[in-house]
C-alpha atoms as a PDB file:
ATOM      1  CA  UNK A   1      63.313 195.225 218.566  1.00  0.00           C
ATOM      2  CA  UNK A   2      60.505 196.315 220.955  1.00  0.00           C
ATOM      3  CA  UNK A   3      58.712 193.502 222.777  1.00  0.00           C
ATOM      4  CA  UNK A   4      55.956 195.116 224.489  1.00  0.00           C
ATOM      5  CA  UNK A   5      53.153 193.447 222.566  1.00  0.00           C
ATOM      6  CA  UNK A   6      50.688 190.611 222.519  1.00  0.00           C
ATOM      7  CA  UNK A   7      47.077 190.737 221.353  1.00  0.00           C
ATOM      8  CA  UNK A   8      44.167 187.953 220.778  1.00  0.00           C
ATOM      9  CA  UNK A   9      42.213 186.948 217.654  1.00  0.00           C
ATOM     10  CA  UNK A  10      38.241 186.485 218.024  1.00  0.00           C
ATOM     11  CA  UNK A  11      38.980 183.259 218.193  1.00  0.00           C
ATOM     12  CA  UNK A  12      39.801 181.448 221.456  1.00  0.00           C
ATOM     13  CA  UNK A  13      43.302 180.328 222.642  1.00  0.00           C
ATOM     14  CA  UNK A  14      44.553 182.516 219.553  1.00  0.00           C
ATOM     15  CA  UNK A  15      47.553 184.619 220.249  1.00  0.00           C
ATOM     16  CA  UNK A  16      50.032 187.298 218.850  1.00  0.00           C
ATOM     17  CA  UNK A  17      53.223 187.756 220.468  1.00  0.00           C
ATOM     18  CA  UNK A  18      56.303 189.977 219.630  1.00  0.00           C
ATOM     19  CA  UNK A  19      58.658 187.508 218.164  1.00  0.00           C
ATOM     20  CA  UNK A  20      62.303 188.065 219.480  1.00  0.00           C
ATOM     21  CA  UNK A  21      66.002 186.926 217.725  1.00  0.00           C
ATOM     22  CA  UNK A  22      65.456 183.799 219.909  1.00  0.00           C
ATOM     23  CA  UNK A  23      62.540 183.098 217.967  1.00  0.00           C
ATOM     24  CA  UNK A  24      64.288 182.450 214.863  1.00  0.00           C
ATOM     25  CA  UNK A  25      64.352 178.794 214.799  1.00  0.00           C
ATOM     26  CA  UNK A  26      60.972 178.571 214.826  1.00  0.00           C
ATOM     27  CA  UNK A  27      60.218 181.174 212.244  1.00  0.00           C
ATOM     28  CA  UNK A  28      62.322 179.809 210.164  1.00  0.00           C
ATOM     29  CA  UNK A  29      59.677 176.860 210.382  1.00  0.00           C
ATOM     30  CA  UNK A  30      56.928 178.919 209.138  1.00  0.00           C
ATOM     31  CA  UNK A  31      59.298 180.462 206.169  1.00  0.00           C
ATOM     32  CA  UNK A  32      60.262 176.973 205.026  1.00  0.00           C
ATOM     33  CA  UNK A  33      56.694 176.137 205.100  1.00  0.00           C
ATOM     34  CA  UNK A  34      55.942 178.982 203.096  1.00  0.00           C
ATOM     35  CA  UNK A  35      58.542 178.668 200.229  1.00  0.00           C
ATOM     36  CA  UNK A  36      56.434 178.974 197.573  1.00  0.00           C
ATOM     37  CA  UNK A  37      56.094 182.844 198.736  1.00  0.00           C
ATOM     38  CA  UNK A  38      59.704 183.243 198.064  1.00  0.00           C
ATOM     39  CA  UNK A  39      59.921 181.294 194.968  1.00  0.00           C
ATOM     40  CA  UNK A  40      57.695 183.638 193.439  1.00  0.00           C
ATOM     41  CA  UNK A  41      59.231 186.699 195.220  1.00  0.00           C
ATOM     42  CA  UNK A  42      62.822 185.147 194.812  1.00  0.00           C
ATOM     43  CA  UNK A  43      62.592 182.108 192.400  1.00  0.00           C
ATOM     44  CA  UNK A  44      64.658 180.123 195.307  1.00  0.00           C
ATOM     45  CA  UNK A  45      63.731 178.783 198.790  1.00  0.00           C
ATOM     46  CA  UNK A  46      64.476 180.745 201.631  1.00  0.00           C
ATOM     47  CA  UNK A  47      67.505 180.534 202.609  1.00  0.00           C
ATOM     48  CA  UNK A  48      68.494 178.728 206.190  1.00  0.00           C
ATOM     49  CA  UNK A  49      69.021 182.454 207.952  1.00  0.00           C
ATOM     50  CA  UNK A  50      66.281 183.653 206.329  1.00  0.00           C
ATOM     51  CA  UNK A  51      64.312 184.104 209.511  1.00  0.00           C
ATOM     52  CA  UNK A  52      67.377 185.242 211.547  1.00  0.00           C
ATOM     53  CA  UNK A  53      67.737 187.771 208.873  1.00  0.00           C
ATOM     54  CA  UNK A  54      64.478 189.029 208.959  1.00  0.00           C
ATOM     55  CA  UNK A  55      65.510 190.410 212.696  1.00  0.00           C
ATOM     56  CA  UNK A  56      67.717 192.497 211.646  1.00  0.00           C
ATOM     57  CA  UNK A  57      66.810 194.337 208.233  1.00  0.00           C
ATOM     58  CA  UNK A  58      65.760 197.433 208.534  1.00  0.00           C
ATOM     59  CA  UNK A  59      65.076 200.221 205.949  1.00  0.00           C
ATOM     60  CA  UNK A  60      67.700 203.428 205.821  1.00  0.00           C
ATOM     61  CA  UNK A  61      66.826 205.804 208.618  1.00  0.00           C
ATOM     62  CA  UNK A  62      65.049 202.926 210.802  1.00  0.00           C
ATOM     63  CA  UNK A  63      66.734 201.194 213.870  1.00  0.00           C
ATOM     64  CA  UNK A  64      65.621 197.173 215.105  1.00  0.00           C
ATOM     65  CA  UNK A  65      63.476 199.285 218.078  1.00  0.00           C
ATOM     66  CA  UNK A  66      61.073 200.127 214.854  1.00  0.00           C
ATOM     67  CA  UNK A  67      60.643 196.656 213.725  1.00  0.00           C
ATOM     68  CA  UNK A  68      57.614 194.108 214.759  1.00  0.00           C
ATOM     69  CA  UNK A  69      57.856 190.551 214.269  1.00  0.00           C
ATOM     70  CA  UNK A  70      54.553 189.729 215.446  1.00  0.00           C
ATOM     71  CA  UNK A  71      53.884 185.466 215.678  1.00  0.00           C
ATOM     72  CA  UNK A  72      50.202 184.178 215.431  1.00  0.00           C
ATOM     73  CA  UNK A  73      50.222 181.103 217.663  1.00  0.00           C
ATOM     74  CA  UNK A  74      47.030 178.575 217.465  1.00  0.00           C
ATOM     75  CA  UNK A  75      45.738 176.702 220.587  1.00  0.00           C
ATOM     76  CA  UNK A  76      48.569 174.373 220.446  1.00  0.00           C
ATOM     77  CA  UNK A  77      50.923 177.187 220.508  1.00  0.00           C
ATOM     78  CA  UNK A  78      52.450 176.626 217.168  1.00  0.00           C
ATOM     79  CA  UNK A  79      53.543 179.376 214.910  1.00  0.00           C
ATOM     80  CA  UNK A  80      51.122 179.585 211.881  1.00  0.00           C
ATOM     81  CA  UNK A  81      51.982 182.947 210.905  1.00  0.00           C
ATOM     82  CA  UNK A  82      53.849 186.543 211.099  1.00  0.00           C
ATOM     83  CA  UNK A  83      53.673 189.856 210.221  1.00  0.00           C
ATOM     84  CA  UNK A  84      56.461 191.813 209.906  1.00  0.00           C
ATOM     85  CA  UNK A  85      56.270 195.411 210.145  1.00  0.00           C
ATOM     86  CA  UNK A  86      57.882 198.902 210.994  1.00  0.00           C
ATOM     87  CA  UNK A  87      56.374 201.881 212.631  1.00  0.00           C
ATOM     88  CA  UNK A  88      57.122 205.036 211.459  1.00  0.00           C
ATOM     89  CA  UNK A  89      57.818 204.555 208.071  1.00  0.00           C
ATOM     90  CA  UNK A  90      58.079 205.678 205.136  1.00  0.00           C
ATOM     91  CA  UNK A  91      56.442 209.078 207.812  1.00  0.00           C
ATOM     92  CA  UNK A  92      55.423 209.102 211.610  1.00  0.00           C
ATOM     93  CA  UNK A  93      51.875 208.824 210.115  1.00  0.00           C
ATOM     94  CA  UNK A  94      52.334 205.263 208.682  1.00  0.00           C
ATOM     95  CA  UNK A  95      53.458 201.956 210.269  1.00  0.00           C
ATOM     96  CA  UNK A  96      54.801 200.066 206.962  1.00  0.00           C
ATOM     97  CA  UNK A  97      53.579 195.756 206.569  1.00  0.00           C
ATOM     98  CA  UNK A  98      57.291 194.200 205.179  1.00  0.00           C
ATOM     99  CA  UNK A  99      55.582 190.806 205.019  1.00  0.00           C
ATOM    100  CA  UNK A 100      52.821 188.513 206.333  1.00  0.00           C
ATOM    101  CA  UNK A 101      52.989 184.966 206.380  1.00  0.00           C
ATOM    102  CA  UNK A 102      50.447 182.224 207.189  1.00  0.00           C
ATOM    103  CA  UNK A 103      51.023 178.603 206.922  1.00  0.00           C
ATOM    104  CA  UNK A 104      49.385 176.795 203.927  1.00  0.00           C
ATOM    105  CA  UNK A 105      47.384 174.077 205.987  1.00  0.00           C
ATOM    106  CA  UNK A 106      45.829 177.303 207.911  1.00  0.00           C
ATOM    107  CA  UNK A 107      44.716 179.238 204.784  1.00  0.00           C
ATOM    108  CA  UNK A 108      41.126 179.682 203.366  1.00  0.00           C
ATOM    109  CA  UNK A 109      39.486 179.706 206.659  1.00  0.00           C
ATOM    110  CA  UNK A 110      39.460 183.592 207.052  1.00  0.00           C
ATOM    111  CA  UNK A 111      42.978 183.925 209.627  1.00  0.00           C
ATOM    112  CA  UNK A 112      44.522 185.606 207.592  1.00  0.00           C
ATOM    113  CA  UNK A 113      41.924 188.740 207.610  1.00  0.00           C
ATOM    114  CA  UNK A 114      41.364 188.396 211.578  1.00  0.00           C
ATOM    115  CA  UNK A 115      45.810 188.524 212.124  1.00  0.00           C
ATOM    116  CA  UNK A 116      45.559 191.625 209.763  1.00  0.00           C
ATOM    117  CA  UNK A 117      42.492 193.187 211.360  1.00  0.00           C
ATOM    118  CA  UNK A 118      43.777 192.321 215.232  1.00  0.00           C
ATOM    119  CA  UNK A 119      47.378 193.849 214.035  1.00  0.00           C
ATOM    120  CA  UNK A 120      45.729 196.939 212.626  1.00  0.00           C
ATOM    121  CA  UNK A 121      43.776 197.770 215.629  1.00  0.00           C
ATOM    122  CA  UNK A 122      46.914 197.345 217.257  1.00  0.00           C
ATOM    123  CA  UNK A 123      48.654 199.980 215.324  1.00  0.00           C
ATOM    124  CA  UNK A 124      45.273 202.096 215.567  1.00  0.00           C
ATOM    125  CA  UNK A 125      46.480 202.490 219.185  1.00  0.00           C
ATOM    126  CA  UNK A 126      49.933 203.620 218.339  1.00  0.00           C
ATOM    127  CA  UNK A 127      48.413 207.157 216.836  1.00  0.00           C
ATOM    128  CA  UNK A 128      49.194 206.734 213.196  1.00  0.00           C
ATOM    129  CA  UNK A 129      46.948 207.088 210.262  1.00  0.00           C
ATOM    130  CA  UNK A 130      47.566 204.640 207.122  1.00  0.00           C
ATOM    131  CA  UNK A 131      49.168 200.835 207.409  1.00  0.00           C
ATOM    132  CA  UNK A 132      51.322 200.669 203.809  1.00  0.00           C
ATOM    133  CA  UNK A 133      53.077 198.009 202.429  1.00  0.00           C
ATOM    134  CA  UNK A 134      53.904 196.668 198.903  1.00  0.00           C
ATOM    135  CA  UNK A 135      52.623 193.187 196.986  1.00  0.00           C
ATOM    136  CA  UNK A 136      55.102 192.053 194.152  1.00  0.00           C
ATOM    137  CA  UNK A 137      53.157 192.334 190.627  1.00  0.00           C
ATOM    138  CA  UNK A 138      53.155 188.674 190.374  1.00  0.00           C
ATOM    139  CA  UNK A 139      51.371 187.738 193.640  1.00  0.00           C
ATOM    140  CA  UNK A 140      48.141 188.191 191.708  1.00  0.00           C
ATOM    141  CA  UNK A 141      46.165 186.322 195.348  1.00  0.00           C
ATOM    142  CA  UNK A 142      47.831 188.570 197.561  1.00  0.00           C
ATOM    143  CA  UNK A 143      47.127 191.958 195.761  1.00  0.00           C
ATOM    144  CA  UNK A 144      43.210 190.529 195.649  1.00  0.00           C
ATOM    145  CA  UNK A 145      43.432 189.633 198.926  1.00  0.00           C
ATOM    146  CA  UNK A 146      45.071 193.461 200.248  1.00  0.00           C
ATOM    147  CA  UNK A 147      42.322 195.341 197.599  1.00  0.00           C
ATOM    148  CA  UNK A 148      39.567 192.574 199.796  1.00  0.00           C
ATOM    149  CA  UNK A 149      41.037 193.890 203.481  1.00  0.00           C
ATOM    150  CA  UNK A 150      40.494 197.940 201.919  1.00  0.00           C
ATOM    151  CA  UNK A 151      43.812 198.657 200.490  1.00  0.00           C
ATOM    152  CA  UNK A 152      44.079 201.215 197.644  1.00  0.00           C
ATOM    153  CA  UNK A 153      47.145 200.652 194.970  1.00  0.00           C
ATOM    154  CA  UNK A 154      48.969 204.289 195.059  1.00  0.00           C
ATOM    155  CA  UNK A 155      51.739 203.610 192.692  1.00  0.00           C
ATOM    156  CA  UNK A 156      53.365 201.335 190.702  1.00  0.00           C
ATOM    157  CA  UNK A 157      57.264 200.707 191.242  1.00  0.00           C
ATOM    158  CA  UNK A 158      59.670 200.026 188.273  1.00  0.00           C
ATOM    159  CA  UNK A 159      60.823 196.711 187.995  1.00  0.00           C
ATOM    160  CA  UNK A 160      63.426 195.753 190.887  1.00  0.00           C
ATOM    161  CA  UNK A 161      65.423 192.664 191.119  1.00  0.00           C
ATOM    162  CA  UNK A 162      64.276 190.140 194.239  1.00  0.00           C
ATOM    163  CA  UNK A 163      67.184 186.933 194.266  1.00  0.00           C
ATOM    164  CA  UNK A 164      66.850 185.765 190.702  1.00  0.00           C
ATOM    165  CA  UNK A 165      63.424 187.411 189.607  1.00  0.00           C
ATOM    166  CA  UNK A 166      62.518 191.083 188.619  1.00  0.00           C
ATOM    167  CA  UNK A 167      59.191 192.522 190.181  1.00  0.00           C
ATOM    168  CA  UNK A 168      57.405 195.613 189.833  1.00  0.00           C
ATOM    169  CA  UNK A 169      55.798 196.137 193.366  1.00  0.00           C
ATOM    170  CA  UNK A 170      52.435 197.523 193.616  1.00  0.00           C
ATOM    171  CA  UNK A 171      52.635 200.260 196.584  1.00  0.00           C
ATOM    172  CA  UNK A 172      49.232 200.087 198.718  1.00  0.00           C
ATOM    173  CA  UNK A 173      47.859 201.522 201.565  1.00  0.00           C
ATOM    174  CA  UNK A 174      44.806 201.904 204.115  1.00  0.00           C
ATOM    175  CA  UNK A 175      43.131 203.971 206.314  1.00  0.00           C
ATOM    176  CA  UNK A 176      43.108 203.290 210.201  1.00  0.00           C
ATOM    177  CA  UNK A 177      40.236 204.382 212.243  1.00  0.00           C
ATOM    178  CA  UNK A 178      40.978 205.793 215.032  1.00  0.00           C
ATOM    179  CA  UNK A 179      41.059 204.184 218.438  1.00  0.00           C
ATOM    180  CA  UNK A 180      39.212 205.595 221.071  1.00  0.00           C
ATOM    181  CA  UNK A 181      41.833 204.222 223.867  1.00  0.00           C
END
């Protein structure tokens, strides 16, 4: 897991920090205040490792040192969201979004586009070209809210089991501009 991050939001006393296997108690805060994610996703609750699991899973061909948990803490410096993501993947071109969380009580009041547009001009400084990532078929708000933030649907997945439900995923991605530093 790399931990040489943290980044602000245009909004003051906003931060992102790398999250760390330490962190897990408190993530799994956010992902138990965010069940109804995985109950559409999964049709259960998360379960109680669900955050300490998140450290570790990594796709084939991927180590932990290419996987960003990155923690949006408000003023108070309370975890309201994450993003999890991997660089380099599925091609040294593309850093790949597993998953982005934000508490419910912190939605509708535009955070959720200012974490994903402070974490992409992050990864515009990493030299890659596209951010992908995949929205389960069912999650009609979150594909709207991916095709608001730019991102193009590629492909469509066959169905694929997630805990006791069956998804199709739509595959996504977006351009990155290019940073200048």
């Amino acid at each position: 897991m790399n931990d040489s991050a943290s980044f602000a939001l245009n909004r003051p006393s906003y931060l992102v920090k790398i999250l760390k296997p330490e962190d897990a108690v408190v993530l799994q805060t956010l992902y138990e205040q965010c069940t109804e994610f995985a109950l559409l996703t999964d049709g259960q609750p998360p379960s109680p490792t669900a955050a300490r699991d998140e450290f570790d899973a990594v796709p084939d061909g991927k180590t932990t040192d290419d996987k960003y948990i990155l923690g949006l803490f408000d003023p108070h410096n309370d975890l309201i969201g994450m993003i999890e993501s991997i660089r380099h993947y599925p091609d040294n071109q593309t850093w790949w979004l597993g998953l982005m969380m934000l508490s419910p009580q912190q939605r509708g009041r535009g955070l959720g586009l200012e974490f994903y547009q402070a974490f992409e001009n992050w990864v515009s400084k990493q030299a890659v070209k596209q951010v992908s990532l995949s929205v389960v078929e069912a999650n009609e708000l979150g594909l709207q809210f991916w095709k608001r933030l730019g991102f193009e649907i590629i492909c469509k997945t066959e169905p694929q089991q997630f805990g006791n439900k069956t998804h199709a995923l739509y595959v996504m991605r977006r351009a990155v501009a290019a940073s200048a530093g």
